[in-house]
N, C-alpha and C. Protein backbone atom coordinates (compact mmCIF):
# COMPACT_ATOMS: atom_id res chain seq x y z
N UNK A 1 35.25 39.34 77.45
CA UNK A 1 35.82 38.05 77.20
C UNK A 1 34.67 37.07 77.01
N UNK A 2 34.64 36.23 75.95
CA UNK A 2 33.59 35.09 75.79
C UNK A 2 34.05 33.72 76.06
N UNK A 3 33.48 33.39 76.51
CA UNK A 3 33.33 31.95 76.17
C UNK A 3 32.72 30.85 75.92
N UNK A 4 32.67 29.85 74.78
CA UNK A 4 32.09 29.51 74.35
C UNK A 4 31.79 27.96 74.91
N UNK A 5 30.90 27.27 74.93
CA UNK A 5 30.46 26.11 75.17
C UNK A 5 29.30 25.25 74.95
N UNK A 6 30.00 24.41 73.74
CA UNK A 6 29.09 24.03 72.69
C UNK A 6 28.35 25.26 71.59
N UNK A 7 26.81 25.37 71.96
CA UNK A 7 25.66 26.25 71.29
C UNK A 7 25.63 27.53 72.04
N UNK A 8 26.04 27.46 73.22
CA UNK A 8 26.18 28.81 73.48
C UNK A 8 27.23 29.48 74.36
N UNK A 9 26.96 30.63 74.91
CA UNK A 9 28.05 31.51 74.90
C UNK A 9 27.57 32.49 76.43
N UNK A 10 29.15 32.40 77.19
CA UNK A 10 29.09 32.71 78.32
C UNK A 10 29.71 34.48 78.52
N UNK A 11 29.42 35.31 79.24
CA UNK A 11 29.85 36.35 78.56
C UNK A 11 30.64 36.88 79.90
N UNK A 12 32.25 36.89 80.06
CA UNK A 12 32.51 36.89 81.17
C UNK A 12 33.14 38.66 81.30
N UNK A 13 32.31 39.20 82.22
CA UNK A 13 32.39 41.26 82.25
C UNK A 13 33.53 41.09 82.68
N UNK A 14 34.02 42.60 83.17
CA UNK A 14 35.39 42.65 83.66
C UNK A 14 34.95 42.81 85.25
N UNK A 15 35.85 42.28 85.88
CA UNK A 15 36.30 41.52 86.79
C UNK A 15 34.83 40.56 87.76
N UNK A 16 34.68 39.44 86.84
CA UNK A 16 33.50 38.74 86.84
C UNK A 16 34.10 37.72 87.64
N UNK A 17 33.49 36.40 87.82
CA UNK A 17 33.84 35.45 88.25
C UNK A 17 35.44 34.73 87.96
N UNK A 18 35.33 34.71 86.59
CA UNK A 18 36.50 34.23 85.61
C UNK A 18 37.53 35.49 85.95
N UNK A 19 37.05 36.80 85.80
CA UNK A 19 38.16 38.23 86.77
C UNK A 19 37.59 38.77 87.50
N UNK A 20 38.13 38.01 88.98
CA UNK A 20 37.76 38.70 89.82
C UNK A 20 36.04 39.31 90.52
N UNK A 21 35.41 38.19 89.43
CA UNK A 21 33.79 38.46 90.12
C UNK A 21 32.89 39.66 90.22
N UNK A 22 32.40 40.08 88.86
CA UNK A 22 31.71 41.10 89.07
C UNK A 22 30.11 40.44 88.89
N UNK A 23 29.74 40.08 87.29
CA UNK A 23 28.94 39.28 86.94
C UNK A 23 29.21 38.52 85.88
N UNK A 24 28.10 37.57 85.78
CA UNK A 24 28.06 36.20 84.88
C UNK A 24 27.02 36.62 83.84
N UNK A 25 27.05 36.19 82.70
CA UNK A 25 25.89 36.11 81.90
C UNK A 25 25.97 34.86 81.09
N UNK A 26 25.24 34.20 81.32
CA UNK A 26 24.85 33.16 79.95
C UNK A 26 23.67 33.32 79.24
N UNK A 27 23.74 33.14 78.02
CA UNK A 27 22.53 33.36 77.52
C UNK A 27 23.02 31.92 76.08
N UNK A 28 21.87 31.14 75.77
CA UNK A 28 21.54 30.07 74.97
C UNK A 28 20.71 29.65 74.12
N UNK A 29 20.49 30.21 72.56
CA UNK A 29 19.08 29.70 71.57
C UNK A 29 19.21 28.31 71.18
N UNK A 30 18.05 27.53 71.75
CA UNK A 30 18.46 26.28 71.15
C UNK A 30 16.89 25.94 70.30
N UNK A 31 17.00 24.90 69.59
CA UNK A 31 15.87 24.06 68.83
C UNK A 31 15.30 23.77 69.68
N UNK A 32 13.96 23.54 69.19
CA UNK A 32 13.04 23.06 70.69
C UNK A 32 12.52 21.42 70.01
N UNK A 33 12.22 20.97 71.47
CA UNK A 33 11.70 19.38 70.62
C UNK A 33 10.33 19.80 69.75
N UNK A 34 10.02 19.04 68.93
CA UNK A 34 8.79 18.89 67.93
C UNK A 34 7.69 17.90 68.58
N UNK A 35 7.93 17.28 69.87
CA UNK A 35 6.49 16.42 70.43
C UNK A 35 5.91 17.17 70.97
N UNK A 36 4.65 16.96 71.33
CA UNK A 36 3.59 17.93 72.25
C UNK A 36 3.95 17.44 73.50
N UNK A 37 4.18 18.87 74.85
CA UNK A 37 4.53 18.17 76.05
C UNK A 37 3.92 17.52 76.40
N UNK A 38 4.29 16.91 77.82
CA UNK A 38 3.21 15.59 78.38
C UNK A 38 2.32 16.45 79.31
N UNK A 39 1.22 16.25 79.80
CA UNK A 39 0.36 16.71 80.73
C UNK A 39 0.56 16.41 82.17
N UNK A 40 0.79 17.34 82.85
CA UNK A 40 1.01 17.39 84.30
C UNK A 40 2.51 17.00 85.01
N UNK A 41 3.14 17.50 83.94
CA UNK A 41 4.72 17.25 84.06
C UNK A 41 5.47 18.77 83.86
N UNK A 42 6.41 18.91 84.74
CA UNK A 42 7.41 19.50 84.21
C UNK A 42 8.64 19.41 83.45
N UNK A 43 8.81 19.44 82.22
CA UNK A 43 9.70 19.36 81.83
C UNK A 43 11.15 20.39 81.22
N UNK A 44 12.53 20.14 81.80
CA UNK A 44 13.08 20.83 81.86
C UNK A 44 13.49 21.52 80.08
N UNK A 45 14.00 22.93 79.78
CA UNK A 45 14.10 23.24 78.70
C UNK A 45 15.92 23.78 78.91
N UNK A 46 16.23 24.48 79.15
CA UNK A 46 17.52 25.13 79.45
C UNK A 46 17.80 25.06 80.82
N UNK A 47 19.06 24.68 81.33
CA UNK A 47 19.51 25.03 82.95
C UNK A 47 20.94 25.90 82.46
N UNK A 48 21.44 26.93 83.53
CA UNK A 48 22.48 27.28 83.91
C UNK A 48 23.37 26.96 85.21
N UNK A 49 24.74 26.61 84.94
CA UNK A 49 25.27 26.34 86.46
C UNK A 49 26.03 27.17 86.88
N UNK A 50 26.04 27.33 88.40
CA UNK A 50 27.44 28.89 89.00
C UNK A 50 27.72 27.84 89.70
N UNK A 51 28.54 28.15 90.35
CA UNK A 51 29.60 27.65 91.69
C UNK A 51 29.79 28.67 92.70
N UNK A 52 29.98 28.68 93.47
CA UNK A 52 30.19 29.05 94.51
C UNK A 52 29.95 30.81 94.60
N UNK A 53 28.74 30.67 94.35
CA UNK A 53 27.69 31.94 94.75
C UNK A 53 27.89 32.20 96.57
N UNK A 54 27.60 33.94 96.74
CA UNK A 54 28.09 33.75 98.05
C UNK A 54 26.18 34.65 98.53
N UNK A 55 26.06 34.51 100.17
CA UNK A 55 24.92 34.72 100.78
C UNK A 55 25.17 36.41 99.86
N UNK A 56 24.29 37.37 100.04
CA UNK A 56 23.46 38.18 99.48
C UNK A 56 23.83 38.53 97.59
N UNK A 57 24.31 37.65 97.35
CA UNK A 57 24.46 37.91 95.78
C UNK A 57 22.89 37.83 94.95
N UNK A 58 22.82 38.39 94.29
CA UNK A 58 21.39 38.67 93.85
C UNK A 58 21.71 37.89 92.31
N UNK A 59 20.68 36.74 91.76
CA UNK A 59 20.76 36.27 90.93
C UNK A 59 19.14 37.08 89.74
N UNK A 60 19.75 37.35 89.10
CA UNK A 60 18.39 37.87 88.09
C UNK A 60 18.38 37.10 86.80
N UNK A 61 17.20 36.80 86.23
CA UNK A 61 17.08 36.16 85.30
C UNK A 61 15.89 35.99 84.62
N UNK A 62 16.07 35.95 83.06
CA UNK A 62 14.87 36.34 82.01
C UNK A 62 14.99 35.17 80.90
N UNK A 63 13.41 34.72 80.72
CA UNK A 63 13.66 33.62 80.42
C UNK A 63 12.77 33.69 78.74
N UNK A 64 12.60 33.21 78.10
CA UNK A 64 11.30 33.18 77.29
C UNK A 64 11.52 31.74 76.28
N UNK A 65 10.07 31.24 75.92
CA UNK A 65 9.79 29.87 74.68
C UNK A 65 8.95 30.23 74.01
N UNK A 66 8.93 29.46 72.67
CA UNK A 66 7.96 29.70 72.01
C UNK A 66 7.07 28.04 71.88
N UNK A 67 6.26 28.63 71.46
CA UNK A 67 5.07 27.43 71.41
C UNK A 67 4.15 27.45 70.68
N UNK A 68 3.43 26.32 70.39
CA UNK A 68 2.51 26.48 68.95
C UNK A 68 1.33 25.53 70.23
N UNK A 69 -0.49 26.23 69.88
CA UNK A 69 -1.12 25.29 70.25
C UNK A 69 -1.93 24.57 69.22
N UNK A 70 -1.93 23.61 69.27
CA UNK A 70 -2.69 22.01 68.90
C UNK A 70 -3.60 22.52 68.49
N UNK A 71 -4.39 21.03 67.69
CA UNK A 71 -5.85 20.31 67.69
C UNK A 71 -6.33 20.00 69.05
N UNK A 72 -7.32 20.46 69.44
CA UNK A 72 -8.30 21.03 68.86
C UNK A 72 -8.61 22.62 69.46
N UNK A 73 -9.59 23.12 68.58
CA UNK A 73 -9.75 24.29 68.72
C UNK A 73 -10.39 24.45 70.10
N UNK A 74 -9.43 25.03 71.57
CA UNK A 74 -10.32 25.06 72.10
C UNK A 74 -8.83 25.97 73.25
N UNK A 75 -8.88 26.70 74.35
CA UNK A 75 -7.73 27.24 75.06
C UNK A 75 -6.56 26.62 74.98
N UNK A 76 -5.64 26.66 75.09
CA UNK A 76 -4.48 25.70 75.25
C UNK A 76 -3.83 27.12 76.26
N UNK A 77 -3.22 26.42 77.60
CA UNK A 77 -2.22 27.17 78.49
C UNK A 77 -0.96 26.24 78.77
N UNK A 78 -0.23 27.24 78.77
CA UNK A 78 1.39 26.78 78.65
C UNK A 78 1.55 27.31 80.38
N UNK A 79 2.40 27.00 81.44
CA UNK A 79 3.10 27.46 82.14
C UNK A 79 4.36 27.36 82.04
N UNK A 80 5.42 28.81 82.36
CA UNK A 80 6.91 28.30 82.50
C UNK A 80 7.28 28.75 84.03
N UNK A 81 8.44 28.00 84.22
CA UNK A 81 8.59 27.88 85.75
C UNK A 81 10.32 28.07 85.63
N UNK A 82 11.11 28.50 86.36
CA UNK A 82 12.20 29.09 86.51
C UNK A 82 12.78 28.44 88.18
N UNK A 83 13.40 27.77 88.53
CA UNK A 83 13.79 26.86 89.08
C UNK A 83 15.18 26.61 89.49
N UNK A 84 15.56 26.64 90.96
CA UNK A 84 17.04 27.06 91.35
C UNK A 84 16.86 25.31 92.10
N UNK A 85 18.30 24.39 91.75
CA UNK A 85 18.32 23.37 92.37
C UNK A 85 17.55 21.95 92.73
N UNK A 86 16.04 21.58 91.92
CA UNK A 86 15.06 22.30 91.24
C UNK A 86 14.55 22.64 92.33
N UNK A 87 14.23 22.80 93.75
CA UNK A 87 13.19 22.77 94.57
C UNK A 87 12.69 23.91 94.76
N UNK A 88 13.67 25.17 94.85
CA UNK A 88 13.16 26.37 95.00
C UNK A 88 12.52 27.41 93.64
N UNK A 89 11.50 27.97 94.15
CA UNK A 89 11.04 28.93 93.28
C UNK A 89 11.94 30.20 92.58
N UNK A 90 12.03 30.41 91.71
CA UNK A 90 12.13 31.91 91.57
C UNK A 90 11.36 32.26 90.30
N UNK A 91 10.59 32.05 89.35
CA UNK A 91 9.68 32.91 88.96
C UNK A 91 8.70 31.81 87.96
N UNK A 92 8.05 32.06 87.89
CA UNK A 92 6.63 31.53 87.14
C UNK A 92 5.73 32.38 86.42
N UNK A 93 5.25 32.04 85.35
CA UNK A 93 4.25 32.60 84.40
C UNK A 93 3.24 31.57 83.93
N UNK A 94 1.83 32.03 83.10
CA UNK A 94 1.50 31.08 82.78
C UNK A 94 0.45 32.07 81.47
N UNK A 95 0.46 31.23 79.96
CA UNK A 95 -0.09 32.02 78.73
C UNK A 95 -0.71 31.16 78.13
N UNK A 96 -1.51 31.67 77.51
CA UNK A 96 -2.69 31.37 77.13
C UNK A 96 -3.30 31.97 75.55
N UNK A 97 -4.09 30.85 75.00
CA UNK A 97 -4.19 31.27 73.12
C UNK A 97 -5.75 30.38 73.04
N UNK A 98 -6.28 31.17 72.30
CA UNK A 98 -7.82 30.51 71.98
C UNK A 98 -7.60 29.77 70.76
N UNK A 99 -6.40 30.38 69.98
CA UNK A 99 -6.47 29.94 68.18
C UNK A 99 -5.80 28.99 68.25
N UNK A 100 -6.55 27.82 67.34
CA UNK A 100 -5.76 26.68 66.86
C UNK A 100 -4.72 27.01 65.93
N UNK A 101 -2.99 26.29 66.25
CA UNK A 101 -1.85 26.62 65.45
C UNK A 101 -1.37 27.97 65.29
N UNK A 102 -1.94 28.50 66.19
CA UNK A 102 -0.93 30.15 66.96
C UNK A 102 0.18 29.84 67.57
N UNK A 103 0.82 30.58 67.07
CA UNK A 103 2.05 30.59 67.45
C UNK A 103 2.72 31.47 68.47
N UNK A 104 3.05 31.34 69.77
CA UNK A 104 3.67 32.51 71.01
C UNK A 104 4.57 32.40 71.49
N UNK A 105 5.41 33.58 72.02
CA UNK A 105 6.34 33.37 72.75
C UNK A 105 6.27 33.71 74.18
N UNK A 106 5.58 33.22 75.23
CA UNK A 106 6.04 33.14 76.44
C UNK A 106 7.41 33.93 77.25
N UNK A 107 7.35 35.44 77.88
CA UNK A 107 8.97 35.07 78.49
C UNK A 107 7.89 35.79 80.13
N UNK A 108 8.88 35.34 80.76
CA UNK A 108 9.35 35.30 82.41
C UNK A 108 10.34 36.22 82.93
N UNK A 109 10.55 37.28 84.15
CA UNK A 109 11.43 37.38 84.75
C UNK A 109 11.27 37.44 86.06
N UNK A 110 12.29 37.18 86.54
CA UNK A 110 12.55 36.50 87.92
C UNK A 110 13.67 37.37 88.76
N UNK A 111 13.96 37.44 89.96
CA UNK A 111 15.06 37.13 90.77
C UNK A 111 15.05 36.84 92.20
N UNK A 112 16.15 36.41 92.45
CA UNK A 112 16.39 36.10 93.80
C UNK A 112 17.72 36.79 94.61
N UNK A 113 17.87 36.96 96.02
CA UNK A 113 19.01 37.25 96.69
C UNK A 113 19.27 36.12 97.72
N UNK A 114 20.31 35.45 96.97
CA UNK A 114 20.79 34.38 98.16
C UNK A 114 21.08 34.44 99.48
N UNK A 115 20.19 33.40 100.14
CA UNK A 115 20.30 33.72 101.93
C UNK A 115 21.34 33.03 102.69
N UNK A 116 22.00 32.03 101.74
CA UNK A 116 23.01 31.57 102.58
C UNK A 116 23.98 30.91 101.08
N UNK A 117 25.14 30.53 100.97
CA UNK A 117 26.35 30.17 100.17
C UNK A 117 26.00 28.89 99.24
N UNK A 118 26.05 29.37 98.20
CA UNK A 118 25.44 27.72 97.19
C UNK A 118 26.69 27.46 96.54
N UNK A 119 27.34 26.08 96.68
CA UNK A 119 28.35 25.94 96.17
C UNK A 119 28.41 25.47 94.87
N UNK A 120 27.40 25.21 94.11
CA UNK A 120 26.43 24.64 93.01
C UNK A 120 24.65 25.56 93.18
N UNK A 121 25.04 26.20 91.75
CA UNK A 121 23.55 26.72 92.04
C UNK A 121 22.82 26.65 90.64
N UNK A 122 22.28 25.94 90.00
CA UNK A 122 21.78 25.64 88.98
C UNK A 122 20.10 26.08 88.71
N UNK A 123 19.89 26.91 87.19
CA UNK A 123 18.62 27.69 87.59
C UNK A 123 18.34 26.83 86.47
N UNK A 124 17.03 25.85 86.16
CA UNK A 124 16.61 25.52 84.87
C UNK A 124 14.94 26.33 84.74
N UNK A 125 14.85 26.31 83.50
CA UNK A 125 14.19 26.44 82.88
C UNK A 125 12.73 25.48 82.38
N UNK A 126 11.50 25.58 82.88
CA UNK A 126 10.79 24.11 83.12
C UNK A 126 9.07 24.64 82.07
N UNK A 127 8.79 23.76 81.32
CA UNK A 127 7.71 24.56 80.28
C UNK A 127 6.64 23.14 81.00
N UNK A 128 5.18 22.98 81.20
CA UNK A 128 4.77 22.54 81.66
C UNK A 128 2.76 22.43 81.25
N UNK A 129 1.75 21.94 80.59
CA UNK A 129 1.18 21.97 80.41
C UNK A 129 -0.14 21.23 81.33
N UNK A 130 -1.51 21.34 81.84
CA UNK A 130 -2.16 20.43 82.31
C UNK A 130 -3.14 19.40 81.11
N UNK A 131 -3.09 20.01 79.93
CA UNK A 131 -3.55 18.98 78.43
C UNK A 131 -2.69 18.18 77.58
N UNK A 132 -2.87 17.15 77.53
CA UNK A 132 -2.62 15.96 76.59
C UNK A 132 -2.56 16.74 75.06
N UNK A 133 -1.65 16.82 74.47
CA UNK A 133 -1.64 16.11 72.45
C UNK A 133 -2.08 18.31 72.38
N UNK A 134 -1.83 19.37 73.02
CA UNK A 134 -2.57 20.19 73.00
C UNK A 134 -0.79 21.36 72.32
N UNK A 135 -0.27 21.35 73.61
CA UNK A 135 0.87 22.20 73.37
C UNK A 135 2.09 21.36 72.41
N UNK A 136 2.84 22.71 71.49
CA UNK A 136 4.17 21.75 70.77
C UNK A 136 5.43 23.02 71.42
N UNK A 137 6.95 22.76 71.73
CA UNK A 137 7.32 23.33 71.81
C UNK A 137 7.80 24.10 70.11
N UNK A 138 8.07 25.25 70.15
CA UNK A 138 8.04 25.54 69.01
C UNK A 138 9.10 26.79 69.21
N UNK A 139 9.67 26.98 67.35
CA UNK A 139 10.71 28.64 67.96
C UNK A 139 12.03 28.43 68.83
N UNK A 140 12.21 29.40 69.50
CA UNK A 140 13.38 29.03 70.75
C UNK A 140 13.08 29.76 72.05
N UNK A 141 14.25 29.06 72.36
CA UNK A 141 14.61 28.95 73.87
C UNK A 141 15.30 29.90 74.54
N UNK A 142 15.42 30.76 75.45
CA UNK A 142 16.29 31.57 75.94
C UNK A 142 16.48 31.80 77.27
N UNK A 143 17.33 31.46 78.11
CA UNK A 143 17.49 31.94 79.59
C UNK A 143 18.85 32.47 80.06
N UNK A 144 18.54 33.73 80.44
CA UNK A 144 19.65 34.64 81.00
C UNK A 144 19.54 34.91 82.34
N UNK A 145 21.06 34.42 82.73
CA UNK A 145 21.06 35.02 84.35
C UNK A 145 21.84 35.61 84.47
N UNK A 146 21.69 36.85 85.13
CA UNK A 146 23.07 37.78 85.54
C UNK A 146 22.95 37.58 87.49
N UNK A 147 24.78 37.60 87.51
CA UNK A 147 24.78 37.27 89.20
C UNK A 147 25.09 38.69 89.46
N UNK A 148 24.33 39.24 90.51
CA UNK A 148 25.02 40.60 90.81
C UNK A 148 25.56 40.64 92.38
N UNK A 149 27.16 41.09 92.38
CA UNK A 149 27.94 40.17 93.41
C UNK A 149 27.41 41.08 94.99
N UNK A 150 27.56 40.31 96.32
CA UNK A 150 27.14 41.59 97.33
C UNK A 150 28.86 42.15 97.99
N UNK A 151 29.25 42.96 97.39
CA UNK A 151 30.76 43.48 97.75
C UNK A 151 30.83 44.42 99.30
């Protein structure tokens, strides 16, 4: 069973949340902005939301962006960061290109097993640079989480 909302598409298994709770999948390609990120910021790219996740449900999730680096010719590093609520961790990467106007795709995977009941559990997606005028987001966007239930 699908369902759709807006640009992307929720993919509900048999007996998932929507029946009966097995697992969730969302998965989302979107356009990426065309400014170069800001330096020493995180900024968010994709989030997903669940509801009422229960203590040992195991959330897994795979993420990937693409990116182009800048003027001037010299390293450019991207980090992506994967982010539950935002405060908690669940997975981080960080890539790296010597060539000016290379083009990469970055992906991440992650998971977690919930230690106690989230009645709202929102995982975003966060691309993050420490150089000015260096990184562009570029390509797309993708983050998939599957909930795997503890029965």
């Amino acid at each position: 069973m699908k369902f759709k909302f807006g640009n992307s598409t929720t993919d509900a298994k048999r007996y998932s949340t929507f029946q009966k709770k097995l697992a969730i999948t969302k998965e989302a390609d979107l356009n990426s902005p065309s400014d170069f990120l800001p330096p020493n910021q995180e900024i968010p790219l994709l989030s997903v939301h669940f509801t009422q996740l229960s203590k040992g449900n195991k959330v897994e999730i795979e993420a990937s962006a693409g990116w182009t680096a800048g003027f001037p010719c010299e390293p450019a590093t991207i980090k992506l960061t994967i982010r539950r609520n935002p405060d908690i961790l669940v997975a981080e990467t960080e890539d790296s290109t010597q060539d000016l106007q290379m083009q990469k795709t970055t992906a991440l995977t992650g998971s977690e097993t919930l230690s106690d009941n989230a009645e709202l559990a929102i995982y975003t997606l966060y691309a993050s640079t420490e150089q000015a005028q260096r990184i562009r987001m570029s390509g797309s966007f993708r983050l998939r989480a599957v909930v795997r239930l503890n029965i």
